[in-house]
Every structure is written in C-alpha cells, then in structure tokens.
C-alpha atoms as a PDB file:
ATOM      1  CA  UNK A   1      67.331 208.077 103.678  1.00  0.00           C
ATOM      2  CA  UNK A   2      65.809 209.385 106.736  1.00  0.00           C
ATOM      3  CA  UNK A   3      63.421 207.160 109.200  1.00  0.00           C
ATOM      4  CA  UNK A   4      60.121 208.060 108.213  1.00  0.00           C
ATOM      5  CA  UNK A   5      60.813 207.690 104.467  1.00  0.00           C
ATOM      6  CA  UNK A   6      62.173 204.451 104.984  1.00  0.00           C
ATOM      7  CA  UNK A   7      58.458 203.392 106.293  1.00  0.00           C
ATOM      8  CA  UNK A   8      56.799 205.234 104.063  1.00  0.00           C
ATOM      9  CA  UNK A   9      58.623 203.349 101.035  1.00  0.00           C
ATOM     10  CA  UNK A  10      58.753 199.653 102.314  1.00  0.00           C
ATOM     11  CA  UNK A  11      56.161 199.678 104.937  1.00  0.00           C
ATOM     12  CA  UNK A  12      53.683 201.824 105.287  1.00  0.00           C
ATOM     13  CA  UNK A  13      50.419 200.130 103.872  1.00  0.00           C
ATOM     14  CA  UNK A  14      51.484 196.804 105.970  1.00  0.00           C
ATOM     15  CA  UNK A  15      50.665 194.029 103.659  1.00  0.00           C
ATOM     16  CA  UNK A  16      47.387 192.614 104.208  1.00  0.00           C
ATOM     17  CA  UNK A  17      44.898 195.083 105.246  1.00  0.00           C
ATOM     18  CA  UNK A  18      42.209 194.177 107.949  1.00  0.00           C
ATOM     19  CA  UNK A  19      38.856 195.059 109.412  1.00  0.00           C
ATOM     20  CA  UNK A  20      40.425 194.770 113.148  1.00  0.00           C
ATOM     21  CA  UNK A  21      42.745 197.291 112.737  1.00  0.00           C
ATOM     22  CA  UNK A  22      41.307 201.028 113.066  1.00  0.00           C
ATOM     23  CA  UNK A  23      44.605 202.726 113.559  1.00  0.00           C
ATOM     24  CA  UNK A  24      47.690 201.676 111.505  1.00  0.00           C
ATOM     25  CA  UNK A  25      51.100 202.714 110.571  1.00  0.00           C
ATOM     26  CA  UNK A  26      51.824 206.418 110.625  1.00  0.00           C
ATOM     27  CA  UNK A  27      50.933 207.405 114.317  1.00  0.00           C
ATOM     28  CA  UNK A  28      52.484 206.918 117.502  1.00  0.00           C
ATOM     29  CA  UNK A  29      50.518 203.860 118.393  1.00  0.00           C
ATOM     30  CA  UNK A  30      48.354 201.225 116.440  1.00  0.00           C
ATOM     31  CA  UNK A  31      44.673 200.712 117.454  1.00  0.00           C
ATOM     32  CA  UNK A  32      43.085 197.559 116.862  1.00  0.00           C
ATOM     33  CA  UNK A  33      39.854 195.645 117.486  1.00  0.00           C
ATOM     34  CA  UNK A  34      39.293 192.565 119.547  1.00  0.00           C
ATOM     35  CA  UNK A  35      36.825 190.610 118.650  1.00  0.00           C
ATOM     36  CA  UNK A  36      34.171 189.101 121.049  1.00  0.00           C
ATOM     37  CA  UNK A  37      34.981 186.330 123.453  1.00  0.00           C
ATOM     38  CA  UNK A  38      38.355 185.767 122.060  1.00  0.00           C
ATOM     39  CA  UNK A  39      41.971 186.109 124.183  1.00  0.00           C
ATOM     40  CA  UNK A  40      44.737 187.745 122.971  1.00  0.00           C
ATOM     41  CA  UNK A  41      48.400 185.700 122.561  1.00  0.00           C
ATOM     42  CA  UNK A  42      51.600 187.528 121.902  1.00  0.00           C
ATOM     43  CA  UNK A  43      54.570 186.076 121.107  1.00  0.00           C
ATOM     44  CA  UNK A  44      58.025 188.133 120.668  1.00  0.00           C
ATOM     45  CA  UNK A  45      61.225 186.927 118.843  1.00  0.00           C
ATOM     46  CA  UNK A  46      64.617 188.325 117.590  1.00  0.00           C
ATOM     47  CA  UNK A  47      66.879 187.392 115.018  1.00  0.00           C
ATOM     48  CA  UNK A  48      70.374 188.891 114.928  1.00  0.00           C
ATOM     49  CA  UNK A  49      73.028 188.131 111.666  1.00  0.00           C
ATOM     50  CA  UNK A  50      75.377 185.479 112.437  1.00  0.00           C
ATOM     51  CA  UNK A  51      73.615 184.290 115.125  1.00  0.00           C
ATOM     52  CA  UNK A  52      69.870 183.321 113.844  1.00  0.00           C
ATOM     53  CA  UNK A  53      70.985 183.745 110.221  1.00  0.00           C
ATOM     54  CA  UNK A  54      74.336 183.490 107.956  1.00  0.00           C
ATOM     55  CA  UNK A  55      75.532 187.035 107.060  1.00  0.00           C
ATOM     56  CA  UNK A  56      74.937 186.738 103.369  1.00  0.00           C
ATOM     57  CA  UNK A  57      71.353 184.910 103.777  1.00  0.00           C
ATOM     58  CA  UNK A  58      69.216 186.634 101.397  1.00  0.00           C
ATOM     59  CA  UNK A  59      67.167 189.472 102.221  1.00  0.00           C
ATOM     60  CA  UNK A  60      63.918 188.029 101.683  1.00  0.00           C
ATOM     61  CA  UNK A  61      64.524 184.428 103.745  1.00  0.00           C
ATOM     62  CA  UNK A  62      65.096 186.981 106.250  1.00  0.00           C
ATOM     63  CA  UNK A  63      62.199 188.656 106.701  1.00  0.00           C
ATOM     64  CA  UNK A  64      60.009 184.988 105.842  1.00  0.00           C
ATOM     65  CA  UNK A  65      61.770 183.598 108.529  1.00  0.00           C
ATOM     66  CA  UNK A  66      61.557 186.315 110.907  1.00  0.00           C
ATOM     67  CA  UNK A  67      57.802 186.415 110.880  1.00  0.00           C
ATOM     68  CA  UNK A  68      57.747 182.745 110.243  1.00  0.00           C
ATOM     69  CA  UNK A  69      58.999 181.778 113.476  1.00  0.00           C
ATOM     70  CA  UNK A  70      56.657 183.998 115.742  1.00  0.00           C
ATOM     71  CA  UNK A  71      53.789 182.615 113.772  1.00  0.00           C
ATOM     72  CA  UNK A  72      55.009 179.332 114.826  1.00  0.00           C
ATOM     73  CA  UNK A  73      54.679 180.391 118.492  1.00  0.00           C
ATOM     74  CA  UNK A  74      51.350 181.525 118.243  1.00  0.00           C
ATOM     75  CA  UNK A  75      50.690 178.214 116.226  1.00  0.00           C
ATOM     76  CA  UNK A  76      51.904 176.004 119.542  1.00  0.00           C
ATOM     77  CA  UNK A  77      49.675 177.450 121.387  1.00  0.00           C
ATOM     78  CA  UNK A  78      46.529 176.974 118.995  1.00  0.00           C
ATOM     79  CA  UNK A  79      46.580 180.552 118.537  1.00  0.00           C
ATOM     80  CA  UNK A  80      44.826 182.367 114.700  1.00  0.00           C
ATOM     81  CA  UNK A  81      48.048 185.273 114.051  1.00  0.00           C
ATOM     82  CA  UNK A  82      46.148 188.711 113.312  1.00  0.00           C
ATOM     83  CA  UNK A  83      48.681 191.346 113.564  1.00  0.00           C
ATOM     84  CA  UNK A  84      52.709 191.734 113.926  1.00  0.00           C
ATOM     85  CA  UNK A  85      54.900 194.424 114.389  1.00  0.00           C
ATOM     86  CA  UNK A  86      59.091 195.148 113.773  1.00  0.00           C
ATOM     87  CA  UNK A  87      61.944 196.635 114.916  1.00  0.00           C
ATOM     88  CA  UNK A  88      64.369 196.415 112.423  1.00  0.00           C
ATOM     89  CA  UNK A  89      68.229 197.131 113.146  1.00  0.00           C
ATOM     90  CA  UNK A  90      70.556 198.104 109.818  1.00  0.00           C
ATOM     91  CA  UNK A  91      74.448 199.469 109.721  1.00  0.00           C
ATOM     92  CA  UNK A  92      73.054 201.009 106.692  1.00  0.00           C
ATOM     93  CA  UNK A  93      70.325 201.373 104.416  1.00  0.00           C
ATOM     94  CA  UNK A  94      70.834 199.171 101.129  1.00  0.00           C
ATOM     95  CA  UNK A  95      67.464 199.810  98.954  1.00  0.00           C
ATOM     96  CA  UNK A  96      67.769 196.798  97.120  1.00  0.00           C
ATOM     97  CA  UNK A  97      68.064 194.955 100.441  1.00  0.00           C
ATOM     98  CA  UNK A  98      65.151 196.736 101.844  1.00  0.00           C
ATOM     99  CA  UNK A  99      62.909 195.867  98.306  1.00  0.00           C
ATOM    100  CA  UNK A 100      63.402 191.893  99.209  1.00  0.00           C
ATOM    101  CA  UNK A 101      63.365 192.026 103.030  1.00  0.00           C
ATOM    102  CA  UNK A 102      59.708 193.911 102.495  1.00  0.00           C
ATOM    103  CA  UNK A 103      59.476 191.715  99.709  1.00  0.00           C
ATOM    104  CA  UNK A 104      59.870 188.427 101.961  1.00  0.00           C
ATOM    105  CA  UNK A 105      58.035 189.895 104.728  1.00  0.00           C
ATOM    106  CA  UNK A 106      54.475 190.623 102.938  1.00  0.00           C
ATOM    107  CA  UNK A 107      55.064 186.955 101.397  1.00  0.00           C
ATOM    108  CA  UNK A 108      54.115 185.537 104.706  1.00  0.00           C
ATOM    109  CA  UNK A 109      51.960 187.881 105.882  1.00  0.00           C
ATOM    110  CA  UNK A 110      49.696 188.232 102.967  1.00  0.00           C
ATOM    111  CA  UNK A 111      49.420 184.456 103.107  1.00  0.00           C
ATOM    112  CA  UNK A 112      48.337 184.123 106.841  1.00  0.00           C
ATOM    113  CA  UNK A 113      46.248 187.760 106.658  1.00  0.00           C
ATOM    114  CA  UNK A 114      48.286 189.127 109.000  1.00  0.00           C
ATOM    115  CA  UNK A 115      49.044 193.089 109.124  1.00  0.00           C
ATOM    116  CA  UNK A 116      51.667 194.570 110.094  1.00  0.00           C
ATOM    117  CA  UNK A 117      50.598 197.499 112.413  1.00  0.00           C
ATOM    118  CA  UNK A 118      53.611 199.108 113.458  1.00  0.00           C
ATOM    119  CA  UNK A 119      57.407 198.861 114.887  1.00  0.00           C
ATOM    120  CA  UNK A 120      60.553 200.422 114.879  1.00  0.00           C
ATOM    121  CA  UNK A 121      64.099 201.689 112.356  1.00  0.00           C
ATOM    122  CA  UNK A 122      67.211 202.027 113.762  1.00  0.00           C
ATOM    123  CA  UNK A 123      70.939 202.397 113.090  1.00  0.00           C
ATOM    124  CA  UNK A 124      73.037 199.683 114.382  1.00  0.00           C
ATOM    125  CA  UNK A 125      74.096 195.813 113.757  1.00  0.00           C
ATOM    126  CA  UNK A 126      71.682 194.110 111.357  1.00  0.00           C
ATOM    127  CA  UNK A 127      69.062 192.215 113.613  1.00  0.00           C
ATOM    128  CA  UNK A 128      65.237 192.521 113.814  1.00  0.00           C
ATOM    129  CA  UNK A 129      62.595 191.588 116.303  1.00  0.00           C
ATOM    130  CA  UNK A 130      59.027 191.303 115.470  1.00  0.00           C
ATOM    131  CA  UNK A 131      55.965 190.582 118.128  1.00  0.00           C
ATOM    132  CA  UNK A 132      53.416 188.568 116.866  1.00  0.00           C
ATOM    133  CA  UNK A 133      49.759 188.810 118.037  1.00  0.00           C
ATOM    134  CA  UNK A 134      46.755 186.641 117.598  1.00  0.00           C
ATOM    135  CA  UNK A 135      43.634 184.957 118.743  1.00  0.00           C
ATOM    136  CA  UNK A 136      42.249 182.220 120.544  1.00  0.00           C
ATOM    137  CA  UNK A 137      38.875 181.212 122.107  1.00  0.00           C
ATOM    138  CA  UNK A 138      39.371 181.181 126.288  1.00  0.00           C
ATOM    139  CA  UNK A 139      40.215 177.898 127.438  1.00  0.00           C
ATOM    140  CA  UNK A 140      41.518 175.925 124.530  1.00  0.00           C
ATOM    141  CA  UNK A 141      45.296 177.209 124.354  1.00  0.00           C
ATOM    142  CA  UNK A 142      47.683 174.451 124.112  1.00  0.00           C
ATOM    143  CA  UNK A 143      50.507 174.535 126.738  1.00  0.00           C
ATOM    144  CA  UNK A 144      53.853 172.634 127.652  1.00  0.00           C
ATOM    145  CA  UNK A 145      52.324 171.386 131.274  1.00  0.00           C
ATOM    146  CA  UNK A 146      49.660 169.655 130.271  1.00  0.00           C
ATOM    147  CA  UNK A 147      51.145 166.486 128.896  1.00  0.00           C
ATOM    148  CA  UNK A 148      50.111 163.121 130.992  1.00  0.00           C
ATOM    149  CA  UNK A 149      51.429 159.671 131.577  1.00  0.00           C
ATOM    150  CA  UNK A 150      50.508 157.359 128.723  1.00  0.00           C
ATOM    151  CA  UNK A 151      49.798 160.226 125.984  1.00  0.00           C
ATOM    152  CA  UNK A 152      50.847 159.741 122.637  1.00  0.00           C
ATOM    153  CA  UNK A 153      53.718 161.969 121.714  1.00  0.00           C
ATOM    154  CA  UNK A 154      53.218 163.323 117.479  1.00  0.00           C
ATOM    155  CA  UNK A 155      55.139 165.704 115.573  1.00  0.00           C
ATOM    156  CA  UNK A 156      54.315 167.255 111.940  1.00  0.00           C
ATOM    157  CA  UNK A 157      56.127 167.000 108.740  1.00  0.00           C
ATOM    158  CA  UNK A 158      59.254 166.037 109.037  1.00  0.00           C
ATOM    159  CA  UNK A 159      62.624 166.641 111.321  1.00  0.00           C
ATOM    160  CA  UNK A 160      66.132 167.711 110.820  1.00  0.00           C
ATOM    161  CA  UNK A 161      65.962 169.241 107.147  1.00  0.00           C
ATOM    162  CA  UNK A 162      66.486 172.338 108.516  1.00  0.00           C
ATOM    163  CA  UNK A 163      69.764 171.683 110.320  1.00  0.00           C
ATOM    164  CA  UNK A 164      71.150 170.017 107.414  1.00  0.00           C
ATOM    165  CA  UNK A 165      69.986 172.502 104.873  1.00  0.00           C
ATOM    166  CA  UNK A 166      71.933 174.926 107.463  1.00  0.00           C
ATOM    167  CA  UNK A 167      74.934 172.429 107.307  1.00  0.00           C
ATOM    168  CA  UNK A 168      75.073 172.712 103.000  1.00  0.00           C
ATOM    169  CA  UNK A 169      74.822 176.443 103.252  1.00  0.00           C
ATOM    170  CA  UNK A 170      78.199 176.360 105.625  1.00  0.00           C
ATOM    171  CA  UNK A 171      79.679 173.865 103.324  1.00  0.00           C
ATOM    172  CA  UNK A 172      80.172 171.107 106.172  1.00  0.00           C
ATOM    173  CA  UNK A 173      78.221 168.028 104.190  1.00  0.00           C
ATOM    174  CA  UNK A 174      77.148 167.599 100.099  1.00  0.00           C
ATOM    175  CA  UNK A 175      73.990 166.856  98.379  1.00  0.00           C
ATOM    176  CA  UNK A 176      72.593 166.252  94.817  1.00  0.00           C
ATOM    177  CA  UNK A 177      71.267 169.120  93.750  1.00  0.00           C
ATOM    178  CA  UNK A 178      67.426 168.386  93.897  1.00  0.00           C
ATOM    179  CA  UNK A 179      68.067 167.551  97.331  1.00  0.00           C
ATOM    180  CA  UNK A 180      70.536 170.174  98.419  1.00  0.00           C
ATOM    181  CA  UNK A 181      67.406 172.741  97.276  1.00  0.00           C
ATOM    182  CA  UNK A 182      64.969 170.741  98.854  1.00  0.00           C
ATOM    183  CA  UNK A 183      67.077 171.178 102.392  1.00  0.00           C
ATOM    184  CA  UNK A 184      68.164 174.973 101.635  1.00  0.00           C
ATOM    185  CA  UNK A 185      64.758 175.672 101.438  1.00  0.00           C
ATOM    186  CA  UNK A 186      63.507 174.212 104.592  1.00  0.00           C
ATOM    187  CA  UNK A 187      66.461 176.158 106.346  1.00  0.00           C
ATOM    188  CA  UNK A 188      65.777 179.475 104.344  1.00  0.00           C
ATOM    189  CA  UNK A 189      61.866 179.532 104.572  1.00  0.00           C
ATOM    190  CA  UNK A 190      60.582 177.464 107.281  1.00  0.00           C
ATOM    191  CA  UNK A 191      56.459 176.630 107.229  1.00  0.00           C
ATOM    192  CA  UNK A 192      54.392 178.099 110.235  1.00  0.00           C
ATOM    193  CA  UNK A 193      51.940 175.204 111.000  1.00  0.00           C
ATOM    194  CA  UNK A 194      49.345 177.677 111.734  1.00  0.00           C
ATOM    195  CA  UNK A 195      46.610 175.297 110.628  1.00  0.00           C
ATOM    196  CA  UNK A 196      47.430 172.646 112.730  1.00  0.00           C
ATOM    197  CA  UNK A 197      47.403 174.597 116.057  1.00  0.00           C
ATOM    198  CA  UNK A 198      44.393 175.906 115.696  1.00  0.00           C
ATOM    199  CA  UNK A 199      42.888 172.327 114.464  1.00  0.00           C
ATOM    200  CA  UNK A 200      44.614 170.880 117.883  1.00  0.00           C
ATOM    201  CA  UNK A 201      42.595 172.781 120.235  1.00  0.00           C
ATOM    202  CA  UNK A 202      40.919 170.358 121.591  1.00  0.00           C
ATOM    203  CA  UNK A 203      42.477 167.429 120.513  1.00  0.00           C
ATOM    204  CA  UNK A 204      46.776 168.047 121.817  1.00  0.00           C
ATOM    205  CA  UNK A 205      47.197 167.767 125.250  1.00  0.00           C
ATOM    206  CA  UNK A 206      50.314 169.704 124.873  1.00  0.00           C
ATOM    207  CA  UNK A 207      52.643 171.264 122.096  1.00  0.00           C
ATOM    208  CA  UNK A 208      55.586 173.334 121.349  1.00  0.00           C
ATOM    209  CA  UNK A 209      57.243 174.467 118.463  1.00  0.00           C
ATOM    210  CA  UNK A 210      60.428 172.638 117.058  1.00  0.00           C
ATOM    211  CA  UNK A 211      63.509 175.879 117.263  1.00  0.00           C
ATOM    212  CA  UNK A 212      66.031 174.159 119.005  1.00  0.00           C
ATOM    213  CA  UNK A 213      65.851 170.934 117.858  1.00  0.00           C
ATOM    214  CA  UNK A 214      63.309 167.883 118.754  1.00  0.00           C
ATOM    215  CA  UNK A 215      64.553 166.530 121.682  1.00  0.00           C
ATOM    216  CA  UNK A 216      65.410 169.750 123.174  1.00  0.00           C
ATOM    217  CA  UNK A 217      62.028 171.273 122.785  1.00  0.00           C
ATOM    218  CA  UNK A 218      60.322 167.922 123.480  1.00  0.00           C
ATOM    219  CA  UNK A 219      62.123 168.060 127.118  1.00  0.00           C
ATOM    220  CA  UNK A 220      60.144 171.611 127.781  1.00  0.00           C
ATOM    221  CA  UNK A 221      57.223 170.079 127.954  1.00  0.00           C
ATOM    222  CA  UNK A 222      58.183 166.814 129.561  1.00  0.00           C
ATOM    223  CA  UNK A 223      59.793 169.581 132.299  1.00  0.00           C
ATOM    224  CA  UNK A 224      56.798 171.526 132.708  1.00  0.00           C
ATOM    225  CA  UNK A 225      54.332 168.471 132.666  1.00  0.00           C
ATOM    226  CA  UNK A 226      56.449 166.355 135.314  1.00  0.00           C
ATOM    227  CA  UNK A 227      56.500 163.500 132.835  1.00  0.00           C
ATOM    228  CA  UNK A 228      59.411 161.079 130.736  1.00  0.00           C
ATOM    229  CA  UNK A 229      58.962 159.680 127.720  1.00  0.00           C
ATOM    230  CA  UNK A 230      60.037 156.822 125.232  1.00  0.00           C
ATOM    231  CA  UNK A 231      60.917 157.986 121.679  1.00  0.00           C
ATOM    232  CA  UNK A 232      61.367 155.552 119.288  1.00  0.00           C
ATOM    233  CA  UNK A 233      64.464 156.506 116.638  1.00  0.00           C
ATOM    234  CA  UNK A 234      63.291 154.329 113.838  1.00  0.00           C
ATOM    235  CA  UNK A 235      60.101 156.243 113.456  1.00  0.00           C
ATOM    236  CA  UNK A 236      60.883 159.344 113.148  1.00  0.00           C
ATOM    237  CA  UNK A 237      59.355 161.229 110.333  1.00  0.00           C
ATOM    238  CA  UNK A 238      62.600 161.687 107.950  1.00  0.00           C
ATOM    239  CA  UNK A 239      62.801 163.028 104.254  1.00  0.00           C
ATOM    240  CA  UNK A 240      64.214 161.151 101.638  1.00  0.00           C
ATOM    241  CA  UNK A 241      66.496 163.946 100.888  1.00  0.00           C
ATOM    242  CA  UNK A 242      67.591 163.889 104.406  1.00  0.00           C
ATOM    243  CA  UNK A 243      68.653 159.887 104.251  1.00  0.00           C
ATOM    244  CA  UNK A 244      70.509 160.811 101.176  1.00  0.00           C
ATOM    245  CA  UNK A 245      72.720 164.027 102.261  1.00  0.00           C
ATOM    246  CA  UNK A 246      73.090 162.445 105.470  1.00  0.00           C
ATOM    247  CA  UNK A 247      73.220 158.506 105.797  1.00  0.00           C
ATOM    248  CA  UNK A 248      70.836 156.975 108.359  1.00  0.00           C
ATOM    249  CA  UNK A 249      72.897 157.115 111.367  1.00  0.00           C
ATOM    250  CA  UNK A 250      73.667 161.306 111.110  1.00  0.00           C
ATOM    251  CA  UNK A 251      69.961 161.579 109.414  1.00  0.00           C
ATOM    252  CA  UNK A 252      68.563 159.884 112.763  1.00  0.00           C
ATOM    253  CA  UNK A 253      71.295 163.036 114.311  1.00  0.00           C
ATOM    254  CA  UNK A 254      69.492 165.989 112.555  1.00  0.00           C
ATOM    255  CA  UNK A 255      66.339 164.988 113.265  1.00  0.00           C
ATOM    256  CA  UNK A 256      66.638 164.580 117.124  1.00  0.00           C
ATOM    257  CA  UNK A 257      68.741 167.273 117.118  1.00  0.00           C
ATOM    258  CA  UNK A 258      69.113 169.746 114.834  1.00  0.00           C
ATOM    259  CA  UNK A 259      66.854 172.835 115.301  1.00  0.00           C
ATOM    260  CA  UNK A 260      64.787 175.597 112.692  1.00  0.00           C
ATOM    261  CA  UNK A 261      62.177 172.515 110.939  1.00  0.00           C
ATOM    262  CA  UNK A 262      59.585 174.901 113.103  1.00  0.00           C
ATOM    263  CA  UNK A 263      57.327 171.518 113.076  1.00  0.00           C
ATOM    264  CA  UNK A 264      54.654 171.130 116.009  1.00  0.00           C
ATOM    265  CA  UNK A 265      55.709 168.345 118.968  1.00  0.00           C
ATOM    266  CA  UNK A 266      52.377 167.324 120.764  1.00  0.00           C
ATOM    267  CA  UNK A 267      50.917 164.836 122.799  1.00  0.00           C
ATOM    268  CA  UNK A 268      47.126 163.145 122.237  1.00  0.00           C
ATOM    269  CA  UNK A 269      45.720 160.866 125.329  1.00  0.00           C
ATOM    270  CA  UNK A 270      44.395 157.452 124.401  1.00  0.00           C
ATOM    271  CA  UNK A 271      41.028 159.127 124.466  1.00  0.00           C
ATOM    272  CA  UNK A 272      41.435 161.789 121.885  1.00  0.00           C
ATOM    273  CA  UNK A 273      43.866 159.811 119.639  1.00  0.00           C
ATOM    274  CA  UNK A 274      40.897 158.514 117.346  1.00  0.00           C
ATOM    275  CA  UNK A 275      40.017 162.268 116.732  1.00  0.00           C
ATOM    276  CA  UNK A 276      43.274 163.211 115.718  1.00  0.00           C
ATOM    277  CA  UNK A 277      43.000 162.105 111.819  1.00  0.00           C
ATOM    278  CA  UNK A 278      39.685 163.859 111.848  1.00  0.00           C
ATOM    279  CA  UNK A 279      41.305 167.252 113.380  1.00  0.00           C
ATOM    280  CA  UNK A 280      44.157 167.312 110.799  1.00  0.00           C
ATOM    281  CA  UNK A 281      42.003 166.291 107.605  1.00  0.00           C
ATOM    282  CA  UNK A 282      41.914 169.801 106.144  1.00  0.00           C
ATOM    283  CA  UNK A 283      45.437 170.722 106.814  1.00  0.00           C
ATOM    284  CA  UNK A 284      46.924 168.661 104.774  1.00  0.00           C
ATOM    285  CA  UNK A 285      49.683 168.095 107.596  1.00  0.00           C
ATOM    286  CA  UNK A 286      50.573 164.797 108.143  1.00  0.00           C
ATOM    287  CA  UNK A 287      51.551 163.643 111.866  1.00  0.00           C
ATOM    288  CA  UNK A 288      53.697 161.091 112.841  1.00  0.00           C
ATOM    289  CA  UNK A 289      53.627 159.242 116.414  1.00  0.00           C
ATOM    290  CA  UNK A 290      57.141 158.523 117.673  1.00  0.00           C
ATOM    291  CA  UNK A 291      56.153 157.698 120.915  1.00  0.00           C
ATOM    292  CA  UNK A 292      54.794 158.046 124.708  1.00  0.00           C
ATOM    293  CA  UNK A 293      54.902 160.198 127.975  1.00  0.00           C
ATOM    294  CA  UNK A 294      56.048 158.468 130.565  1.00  0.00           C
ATOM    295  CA  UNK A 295      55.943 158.955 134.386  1.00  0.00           C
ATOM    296  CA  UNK A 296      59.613 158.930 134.673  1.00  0.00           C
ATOM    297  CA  UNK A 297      60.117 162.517 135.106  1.00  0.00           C
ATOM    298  CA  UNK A 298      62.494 164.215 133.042  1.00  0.00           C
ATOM    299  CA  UNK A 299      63.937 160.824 131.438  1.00  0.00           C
ATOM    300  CA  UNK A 300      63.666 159.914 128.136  1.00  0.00           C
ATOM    301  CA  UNK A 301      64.526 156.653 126.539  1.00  0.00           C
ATOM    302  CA  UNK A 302      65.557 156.631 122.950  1.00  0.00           C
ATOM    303  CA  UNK A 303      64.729 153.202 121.275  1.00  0.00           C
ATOM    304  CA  UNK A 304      66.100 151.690 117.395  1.00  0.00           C
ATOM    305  CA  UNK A 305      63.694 149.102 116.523  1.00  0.00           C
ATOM    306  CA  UNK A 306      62.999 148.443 120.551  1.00  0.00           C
ATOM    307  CA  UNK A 307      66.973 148.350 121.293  1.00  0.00           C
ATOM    308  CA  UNK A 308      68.308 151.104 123.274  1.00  0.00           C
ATOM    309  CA  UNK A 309      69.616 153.870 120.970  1.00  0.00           C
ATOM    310  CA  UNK A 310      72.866 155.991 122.560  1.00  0.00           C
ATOM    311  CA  UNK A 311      72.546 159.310 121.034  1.00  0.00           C
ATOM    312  CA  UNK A 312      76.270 160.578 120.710  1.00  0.00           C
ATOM    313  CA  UNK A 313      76.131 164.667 120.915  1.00  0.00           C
ATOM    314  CA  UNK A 314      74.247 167.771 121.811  1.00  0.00           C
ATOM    315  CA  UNK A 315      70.636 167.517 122.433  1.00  0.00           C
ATOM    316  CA  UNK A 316      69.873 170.980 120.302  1.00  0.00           C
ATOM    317  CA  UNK A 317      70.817 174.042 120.576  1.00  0.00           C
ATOM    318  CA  UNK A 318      71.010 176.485 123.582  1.00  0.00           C
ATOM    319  CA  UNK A 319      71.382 180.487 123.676  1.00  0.00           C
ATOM    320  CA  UNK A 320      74.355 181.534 124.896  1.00  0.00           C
ATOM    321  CA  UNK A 321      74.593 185.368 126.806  1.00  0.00           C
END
C-alpha cells in the first residue's frame, strides 16, 4: 500500500472535526485558528514496541495510549487539548492492525474533541510519536516550580494499577480474574485527567503527570520548586484490586513506584485547600492528600502510620540512551 493511501484509508478525515482548524489533512501543512487571548501548549511524546509497550499489545491500546499520554501532559499543565498530530513507524503494513490502531486512536480523540491535523508514515521499527496541542488562558498554567513550603501535596485516582497490570501481562504476579481485568485495563488504556487540569488552574500550586512512577515524578517538582516533602505510605490512594494481586507491603511498592497510572500529583497551599472540593466537583475525580512540601530541599520522608517507612527498590523508572 503506498503512503498516501494509507492516510487516505485510516486517517484522512481525523476524527473529530473542528471549527479551529481551516486547513487539514491532505496538504503539506495544517492551518489552524487560535482563538482570542488564549496561549498555545504543545507537548510531544514517543512510544517505541518493547520499550513503551509489549510487542503483542493490541493495536488499539496502542494508539489510546499513545494519544492518552500527551493529553496527560497538556492536562499537568491545566492545558484544554485541541489538536494532535502522528508520525507513525511500521516494518510493514498489516490492514487489520491499521483498522484498530485508527480504531483506538479516534476513541480518544473523539472523546476529548481533539483532531488530528496531520503527521507522518514511514517504513521502519514499529514506534509512533504524536505532538499534542492545546489551550490555556495566559497566566494560569500549572508548573513543577511553583510548589511552596507547607503546601498540601494531592494526587487523583489511584496509584500503581498500572505497573501491576503491566506485571500480569509479563506473567511476573497472579490475580482473580475481575481484578486481573481491572489492572490490564489501567495498563492498556490509561485515563487523561484532562478535566482536572483545567479545573486546577487556579487552585494547584504545582502538578505533573504520574509516567514514571509517583515518587519519581513527585521529585520533579520538589527539584524545580527547591522544596522536600513528607509522604505518608498509609494514605496512599490504593485499589482494592491492587491490595489483592499484590499484598499490602508490594501494593504500597507499585504505588510509589511503579509508573503509566497517568494520575495528576499537585500541591494546594493552606489558602486554596478549602477551594479544592469545589474545583473538582464536576469531574468526578476524586483527590487524595498524602502529604506536605517541605523546606528540606530535595528530601523526602516516607512515613507508615507516622513511623519511618524504608522503601526497598527503584524510585520509578528512568530512560535509558
């Protein structure tokens, strides 16, 4: 199948169709619209096979995840997603592949209105990269350096589900099977809290995205703020089906450690805290405090029910080149 009727099959109408975009897929550059008094984030990720996901992960947790976790970048920053587009890498063209990666791919995007607008085919090892691009009103983007001494440190949903749905899929733990689905699916088709960023504006004093794994992306911000912190173990926002794959001790693990859950980390001051319930009402999110900046730069104290917790392996996971 040659390039252009590769796009024309799979992705040519890009999914959701918007008012912003006055030039889409089928010349040599998009054209879009920005609206008034609005800035413009971009976010760009790549996934590559065996490295971001197993070989034989189905084609359409592929392309969910691939946009999912650029729309989680754009969500740390309190950013509205508008438009994405891909490069996508392939040994070979496999149409039934191609039918659930587009498949997966207009899932997500359809959900969030987001169109794609544009990208890339080439021949080579399977691996995609997709730039994400969205809006947000000047001067409310959440950042990693703008935590403080004494803020409230809150993360969304739950942690470590991800990891350990990762861990069934390689066959290195067991689960019953409502729970081993449960898990699978966190790992396979993460959930973007888009909602939430934008509803933090002006509430977070800081936020990431959880990739690498709480603790790990938790120390970005306590790097780029200057600050420490105190995390307390025993309240950590843990599934049920986590506790029973895992046990509490390797369940506490995963959700320090393990990365993908794509859950927001953010801090609230003492000031804004009270507003927090109000900003999340219509998300439906829930957000659970685990604990505080602290002025110790770079340090952070792990507590189990105000004892000090020893945390025995990696913090999360780091690229390798």
């Amino acid at each position: 199948m040659k390039e252009f009727d590769l796009i024309g099959r799979y992705f040519k109408d890009g999914g959701h169709q918007r008012k912003d975009v006055l030039v889409g897929i089928g010349d040599d550059c998009a054209i879009t619209a920005m609206p008034v008094n609005q800035q413009l984030a971009i976010t760009t990720d790549t996934l590559v096979s065996g490295v971001h996901f197993l070989e034989d992960a189905p084609a359409r947790s592929v392309a969910y995840k691939a946009v999912a976790v650029n729309l989680s970048d754009l969500a740390a920053m309190g950013a509205e997603p508008a438009w994405i587009s891909l490069s996508l890498s392939m040994s070979h063209v496999d149409e039934g592949w191609l039918e659930e990666f587009a498949s997966g791919l207009y899932e997500l995007t359809r959900y969030y209105a987001v169109q794609l607008i544009g990208g890339d085919t080439v021949r080579g090892p399977l691996a995609m990269t997709i730039t994400a691009q969205g809006f947000i009103p000047p001067d409310t983007a959440l950042k990693r350096s703008t935590a403080k001494p004494g803020d409230w440190i809150y993360v969304t949903g739950t942690t470590g589900d991800a990891g350990a749905g990762l861990a069934l899929l390689k066959g290195e733990c067991e689960a019953k099977d409502a729970d081993r689905d449960y898990l699978v699916k966190r790992h396979l088709y993460p959930t973007p809290r888009v909602a939430v960023g934008t509803a933090l504006r002006r509430t977070a004093s800081s936020c990431i995205d959880v990739s690498d794994g709480l603790l790990a992306d938790l120390s970005h911000i306590l790097h780029a703020s200057g600050c420490g912190a105190t995390i307390h173990v025993d309240r950590l926002p843990i599934s049920s089906q986590l506790f029973n794959c895992m046990g509490a001790q390797d369940a506490y693990r995963y959700a320090l450690t393990a990365g993908d859950d794509y859950e927001l980390i953010f801090t609230v001051n003492e000031e804004q805290r009270g507003n927090l319930e109000t900003s999340l009402a219509s998300t439906g999110v829930k957000a659970t405090c685990i604990g505080q900046v602290t002025g110790h730069s770079g340090k952070v104290d792990l507590k189990l029910y105000d004892k000090e917790y020893l945390l025995e392996s990696a913090v999360g996971y780091e690229h390798e080149f």
